[in-house]
C-alpha atoms as a PDB file:
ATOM      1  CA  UNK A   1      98.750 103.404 100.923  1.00  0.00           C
ATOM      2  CA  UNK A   2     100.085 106.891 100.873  1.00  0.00           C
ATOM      3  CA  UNK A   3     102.877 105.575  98.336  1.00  0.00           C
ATOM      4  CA  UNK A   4     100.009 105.168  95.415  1.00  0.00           C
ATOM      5  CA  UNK A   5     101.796 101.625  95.369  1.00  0.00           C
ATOM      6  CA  UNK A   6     100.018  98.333  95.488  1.00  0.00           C
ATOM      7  CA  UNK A   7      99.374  96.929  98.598  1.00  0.00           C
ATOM      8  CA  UNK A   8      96.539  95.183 100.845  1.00  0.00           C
ATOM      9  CA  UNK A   9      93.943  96.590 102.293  1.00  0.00           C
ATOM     10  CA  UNK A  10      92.874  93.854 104.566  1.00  0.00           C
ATOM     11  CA  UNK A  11      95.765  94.451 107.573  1.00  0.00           C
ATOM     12  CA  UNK A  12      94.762  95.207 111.141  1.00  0.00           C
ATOM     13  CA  UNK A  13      95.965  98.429 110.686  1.00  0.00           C
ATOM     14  CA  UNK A  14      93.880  99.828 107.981  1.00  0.00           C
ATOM     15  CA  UNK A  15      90.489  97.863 109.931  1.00  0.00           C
ATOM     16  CA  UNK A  16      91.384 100.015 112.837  1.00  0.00           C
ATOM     17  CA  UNK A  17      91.482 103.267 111.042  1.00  0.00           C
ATOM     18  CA  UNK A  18      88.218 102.070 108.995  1.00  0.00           C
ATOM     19  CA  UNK A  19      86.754 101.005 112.482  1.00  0.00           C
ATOM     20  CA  UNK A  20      87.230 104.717 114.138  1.00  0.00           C
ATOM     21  CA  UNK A  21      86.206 106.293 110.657  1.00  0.00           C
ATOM     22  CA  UNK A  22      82.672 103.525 110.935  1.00  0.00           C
ATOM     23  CA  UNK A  23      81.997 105.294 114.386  1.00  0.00           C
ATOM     24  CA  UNK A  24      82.867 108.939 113.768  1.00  0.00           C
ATOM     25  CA  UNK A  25      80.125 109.005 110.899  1.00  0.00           C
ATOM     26  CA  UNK A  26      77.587 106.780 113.191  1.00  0.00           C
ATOM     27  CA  UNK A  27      77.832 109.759 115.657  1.00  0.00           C
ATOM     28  CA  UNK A  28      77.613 112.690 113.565  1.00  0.00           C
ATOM     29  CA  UNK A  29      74.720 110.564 111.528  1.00  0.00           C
ATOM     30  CA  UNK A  30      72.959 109.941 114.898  1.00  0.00           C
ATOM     31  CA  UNK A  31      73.252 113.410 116.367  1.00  0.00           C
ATOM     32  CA  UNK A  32      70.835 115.595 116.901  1.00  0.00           C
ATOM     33  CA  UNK A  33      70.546 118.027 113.765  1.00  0.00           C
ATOM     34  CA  UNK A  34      70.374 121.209 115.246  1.00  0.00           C
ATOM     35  CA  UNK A  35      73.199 120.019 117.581  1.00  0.00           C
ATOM     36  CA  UNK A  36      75.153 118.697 114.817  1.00  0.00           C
ATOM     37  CA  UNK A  37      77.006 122.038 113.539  1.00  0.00           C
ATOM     38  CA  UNK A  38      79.927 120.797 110.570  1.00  0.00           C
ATOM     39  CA  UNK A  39      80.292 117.287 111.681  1.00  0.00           C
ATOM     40  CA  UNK A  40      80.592 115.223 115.046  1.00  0.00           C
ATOM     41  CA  UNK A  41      83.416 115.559 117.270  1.00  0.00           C
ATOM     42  CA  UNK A  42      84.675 112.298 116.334  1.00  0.00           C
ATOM     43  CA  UNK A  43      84.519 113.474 112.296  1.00  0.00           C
ATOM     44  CA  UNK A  44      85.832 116.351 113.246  1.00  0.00           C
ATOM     45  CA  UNK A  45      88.730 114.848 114.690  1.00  0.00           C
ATOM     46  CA  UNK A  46      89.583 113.089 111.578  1.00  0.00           C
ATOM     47  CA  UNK A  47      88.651 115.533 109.316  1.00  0.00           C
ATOM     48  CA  UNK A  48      90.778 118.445 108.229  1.00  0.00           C
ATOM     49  CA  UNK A  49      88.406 121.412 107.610  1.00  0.00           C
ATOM     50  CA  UNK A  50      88.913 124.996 107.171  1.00  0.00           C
ATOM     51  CA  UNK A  51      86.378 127.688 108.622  1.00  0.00           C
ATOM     52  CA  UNK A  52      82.065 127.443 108.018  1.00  0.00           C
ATOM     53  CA  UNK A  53      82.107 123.792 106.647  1.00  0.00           C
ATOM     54  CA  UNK A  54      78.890 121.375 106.045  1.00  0.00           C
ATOM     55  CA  UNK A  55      78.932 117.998 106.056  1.00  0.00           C
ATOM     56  CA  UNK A  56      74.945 116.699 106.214  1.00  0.00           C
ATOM     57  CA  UNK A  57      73.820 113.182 107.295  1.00  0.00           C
ATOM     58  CA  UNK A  58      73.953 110.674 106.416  1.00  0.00           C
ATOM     59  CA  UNK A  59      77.970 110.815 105.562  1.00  0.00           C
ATOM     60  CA  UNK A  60      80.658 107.982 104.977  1.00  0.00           C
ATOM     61  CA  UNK A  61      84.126 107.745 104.743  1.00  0.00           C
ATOM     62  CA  UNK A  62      86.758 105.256 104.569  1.00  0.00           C
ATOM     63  CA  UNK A  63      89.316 106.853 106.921  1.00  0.00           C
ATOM     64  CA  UNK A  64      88.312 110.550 107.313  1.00  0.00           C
ATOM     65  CA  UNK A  65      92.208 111.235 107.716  1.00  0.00           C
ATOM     66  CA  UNK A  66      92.929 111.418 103.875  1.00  0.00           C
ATOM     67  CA  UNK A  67      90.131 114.233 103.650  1.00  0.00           C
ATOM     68  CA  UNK A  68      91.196 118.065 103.196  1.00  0.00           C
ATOM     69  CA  UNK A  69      88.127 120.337 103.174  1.00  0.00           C
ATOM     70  CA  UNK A  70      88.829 124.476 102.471  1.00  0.00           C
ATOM     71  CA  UNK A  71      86.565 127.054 103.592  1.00  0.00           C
ATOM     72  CA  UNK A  72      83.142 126.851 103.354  1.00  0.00           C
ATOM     73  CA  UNK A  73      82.515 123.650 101.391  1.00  0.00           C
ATOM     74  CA  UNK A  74      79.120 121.840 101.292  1.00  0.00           C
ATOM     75  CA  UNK A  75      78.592 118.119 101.470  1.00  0.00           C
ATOM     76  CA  UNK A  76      74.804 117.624 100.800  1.00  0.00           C
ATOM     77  CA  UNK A  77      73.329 114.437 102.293  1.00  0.00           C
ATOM     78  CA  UNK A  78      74.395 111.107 100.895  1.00  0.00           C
ATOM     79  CA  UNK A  79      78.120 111.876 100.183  1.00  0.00           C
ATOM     80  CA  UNK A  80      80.631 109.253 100.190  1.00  0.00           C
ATOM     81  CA  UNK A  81      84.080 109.634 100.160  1.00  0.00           C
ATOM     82  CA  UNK A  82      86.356 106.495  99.858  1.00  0.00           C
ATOM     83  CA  UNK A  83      89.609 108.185 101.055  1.00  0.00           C
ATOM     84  CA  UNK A  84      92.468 105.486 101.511  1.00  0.00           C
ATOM     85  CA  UNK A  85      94.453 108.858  99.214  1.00  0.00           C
ATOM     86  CA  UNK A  86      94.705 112.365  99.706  1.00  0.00           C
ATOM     87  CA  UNK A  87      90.908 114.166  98.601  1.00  0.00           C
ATOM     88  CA  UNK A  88      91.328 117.777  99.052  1.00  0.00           C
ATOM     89  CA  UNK A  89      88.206 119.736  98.231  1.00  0.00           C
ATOM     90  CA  UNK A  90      88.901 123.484  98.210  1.00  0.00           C
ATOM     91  CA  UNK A  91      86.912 126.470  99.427  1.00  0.00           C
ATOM     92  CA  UNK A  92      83.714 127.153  98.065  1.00  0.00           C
ATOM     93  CA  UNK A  93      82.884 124.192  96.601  1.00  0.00           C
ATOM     94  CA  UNK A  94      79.300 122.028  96.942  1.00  0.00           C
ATOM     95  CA  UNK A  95      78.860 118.328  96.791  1.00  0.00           C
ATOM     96  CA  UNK A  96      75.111 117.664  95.944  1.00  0.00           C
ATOM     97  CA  UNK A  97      73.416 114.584  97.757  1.00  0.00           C
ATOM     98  CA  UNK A  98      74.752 111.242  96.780  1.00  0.00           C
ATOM     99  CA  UNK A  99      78.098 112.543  95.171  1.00  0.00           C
ATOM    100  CA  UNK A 100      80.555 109.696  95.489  1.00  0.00           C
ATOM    101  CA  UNK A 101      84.486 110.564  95.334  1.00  0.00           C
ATOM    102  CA  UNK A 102      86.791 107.194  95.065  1.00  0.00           C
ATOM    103  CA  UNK A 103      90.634 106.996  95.998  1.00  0.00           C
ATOM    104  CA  UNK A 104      90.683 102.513  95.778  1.00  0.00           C
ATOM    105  CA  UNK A 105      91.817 101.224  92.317  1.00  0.00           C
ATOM    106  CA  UNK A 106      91.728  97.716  92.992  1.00  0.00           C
ATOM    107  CA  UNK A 107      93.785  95.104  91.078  1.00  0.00           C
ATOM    108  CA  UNK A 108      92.732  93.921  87.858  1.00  0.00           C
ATOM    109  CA  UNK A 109      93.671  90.383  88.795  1.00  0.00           C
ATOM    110  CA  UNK A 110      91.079  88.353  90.315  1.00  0.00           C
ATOM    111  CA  UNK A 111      93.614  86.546  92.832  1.00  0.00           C
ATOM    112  CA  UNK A 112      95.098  89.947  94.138  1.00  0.00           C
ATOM    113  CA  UNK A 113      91.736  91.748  94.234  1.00  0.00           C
ATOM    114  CA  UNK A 114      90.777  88.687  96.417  1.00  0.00           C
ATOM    115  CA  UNK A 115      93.739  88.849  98.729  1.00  0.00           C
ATOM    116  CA  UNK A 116      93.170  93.001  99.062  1.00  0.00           C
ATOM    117  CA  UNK A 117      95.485  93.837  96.493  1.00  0.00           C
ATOM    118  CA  UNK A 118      94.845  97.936  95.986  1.00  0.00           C
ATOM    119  CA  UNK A 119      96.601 100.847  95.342  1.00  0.00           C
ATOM    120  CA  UNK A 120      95.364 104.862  96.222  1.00  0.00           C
ATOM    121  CA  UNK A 121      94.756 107.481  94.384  1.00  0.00           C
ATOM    122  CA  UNK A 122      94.337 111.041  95.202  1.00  0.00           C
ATOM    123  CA  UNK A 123      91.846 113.298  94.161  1.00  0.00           C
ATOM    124  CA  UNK A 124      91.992 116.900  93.912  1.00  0.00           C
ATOM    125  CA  UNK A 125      88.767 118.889  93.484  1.00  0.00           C
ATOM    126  CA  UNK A 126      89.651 123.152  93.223  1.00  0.00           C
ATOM    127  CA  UNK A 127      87.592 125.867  94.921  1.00  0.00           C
ATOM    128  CA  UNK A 128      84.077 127.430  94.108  1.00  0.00           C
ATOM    129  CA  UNK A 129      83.438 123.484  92.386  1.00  0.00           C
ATOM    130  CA  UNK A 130      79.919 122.713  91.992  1.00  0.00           C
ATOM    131  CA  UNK A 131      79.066 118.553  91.668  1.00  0.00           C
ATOM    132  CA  UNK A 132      75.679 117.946  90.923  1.00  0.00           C
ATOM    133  CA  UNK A 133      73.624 114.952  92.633  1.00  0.00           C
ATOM    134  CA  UNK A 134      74.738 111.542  92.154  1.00  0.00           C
ATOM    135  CA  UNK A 135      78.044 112.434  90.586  1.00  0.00           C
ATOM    136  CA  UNK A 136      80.989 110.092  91.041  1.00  0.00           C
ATOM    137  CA  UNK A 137      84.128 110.883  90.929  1.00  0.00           C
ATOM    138  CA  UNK A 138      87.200 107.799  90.057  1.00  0.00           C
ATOM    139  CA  UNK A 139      90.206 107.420  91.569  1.00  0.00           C
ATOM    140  CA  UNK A 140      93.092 110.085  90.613  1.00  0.00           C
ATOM    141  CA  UNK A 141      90.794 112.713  88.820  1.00  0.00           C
ATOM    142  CA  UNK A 142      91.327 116.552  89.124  1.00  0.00           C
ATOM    143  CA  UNK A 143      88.651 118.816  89.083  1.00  0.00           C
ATOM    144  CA  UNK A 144      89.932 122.346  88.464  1.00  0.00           C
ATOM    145  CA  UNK A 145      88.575 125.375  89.941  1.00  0.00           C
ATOM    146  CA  UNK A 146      85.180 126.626  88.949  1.00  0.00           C
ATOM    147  CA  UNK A 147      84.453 123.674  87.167  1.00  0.00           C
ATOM    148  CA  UNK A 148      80.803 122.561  86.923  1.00  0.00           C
ATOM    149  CA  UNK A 149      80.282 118.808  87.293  1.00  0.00           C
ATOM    150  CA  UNK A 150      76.506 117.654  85.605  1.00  0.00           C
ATOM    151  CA  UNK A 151      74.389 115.514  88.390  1.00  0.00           C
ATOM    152  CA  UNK A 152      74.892 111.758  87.436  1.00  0.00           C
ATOM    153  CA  UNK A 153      78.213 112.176  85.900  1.00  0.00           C
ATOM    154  CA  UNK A 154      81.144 110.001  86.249  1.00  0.00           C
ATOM    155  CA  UNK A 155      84.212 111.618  85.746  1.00  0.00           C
ATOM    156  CA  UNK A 156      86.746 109.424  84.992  1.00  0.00           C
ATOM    157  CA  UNK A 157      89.679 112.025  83.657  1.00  0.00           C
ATOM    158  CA  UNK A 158      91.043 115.400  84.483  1.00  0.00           C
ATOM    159  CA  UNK A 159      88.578 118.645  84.285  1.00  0.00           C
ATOM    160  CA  UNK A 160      90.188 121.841  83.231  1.00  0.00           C
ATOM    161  CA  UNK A 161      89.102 124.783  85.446  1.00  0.00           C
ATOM    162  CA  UNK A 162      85.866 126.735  84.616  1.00  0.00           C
ATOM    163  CA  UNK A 163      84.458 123.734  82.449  1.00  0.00           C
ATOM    164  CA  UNK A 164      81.005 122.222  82.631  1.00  0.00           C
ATOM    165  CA  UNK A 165      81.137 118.012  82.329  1.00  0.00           C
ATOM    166  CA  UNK A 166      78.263 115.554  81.557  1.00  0.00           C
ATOM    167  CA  UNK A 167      77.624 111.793  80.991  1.00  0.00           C
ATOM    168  CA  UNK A 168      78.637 108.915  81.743  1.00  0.00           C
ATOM    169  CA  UNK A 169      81.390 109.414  80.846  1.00  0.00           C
ATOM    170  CA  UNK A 170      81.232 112.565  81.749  1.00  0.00           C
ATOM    171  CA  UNK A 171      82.346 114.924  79.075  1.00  0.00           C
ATOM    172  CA  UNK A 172      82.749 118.980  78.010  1.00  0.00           C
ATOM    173  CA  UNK A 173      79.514 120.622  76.893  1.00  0.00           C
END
């Protein structure tokens, strides 16, 4: 998985790492909100995070391992981040509700998508980013620092830092 090679998805391995992600996100979704600080203690244990992070409810992610937040980075409600690669998201930045951030490029043929056949792709997002609601982000994008993502945009190449992207796809204004 780490490799960014092809390989399956569907080992016991990989269900046991989605299993413990499945619960850590079912506690911090069920917890109390004003007890809730960044994240559960089970996120939190999967998630690396630097100092004043946000992560609201409800939250999902594939493994919660992959996932680098910096310093003070927002997740607004709704945010989904399909981590079987590295997705660092660096200080300052703000996911708006429903952003979705993907890592799984699955097979284009049908009899290896069927049998799990994947490979990983990281995703690197810079600091002080700003994605607006409903974004998605596709596997192996960078998002340079500054940038300005529209809400509803899929990005689906590279944003130079300091740059504003809309569309679908999304593209420079």
């Amino acid at each position: 998985m780490a490799s960014g090679d092809w390989y399956s998805c569907l080992g016991e391995e990989f269900e046991a790492l989605r299993r413990a992600a499945r619960r850590a996100c079912h506690q911090h979704a069920t917890m109390e909100p004003d007890q809730r600080g960044a994240c559960a203690p089970l996120l939190a244990e999967l998630i690396t995070m630097g100092r004043d992070c946000w992560i609201e409810a409800p939250f999902h992610c594939s493994y919660g391992i992959n996932l680098t937040l910096g310093d003070r980075v927002y997740l607004n409600a709704g945010c989904v981040v399909l981590d079987s690669a590295k997705v660092a998201i660096g200080s300052h930045s703000m996911l708006g509700p429903g952003v979705h951030i993907y890592c799984a490029d699955h097979h284009r043929d049908v009899k290896k998508r069927r049998d799990g056949i994947e490979r990983a792709l990281p995703v690197s997002i810079g600091s002080d980013v700003w994605i607006g609601g409903g974004a998605t982000i596709l596997p192996g994008i960078t998002i340079g620092d500054g940038a300005i993502i529209a809400a509803g945009a899929v990005v689906s190449r590279d944003v130079v830092a300091g740059s504003r992207v809309a569309g679908v796809p999304a593209r420079g204004l």
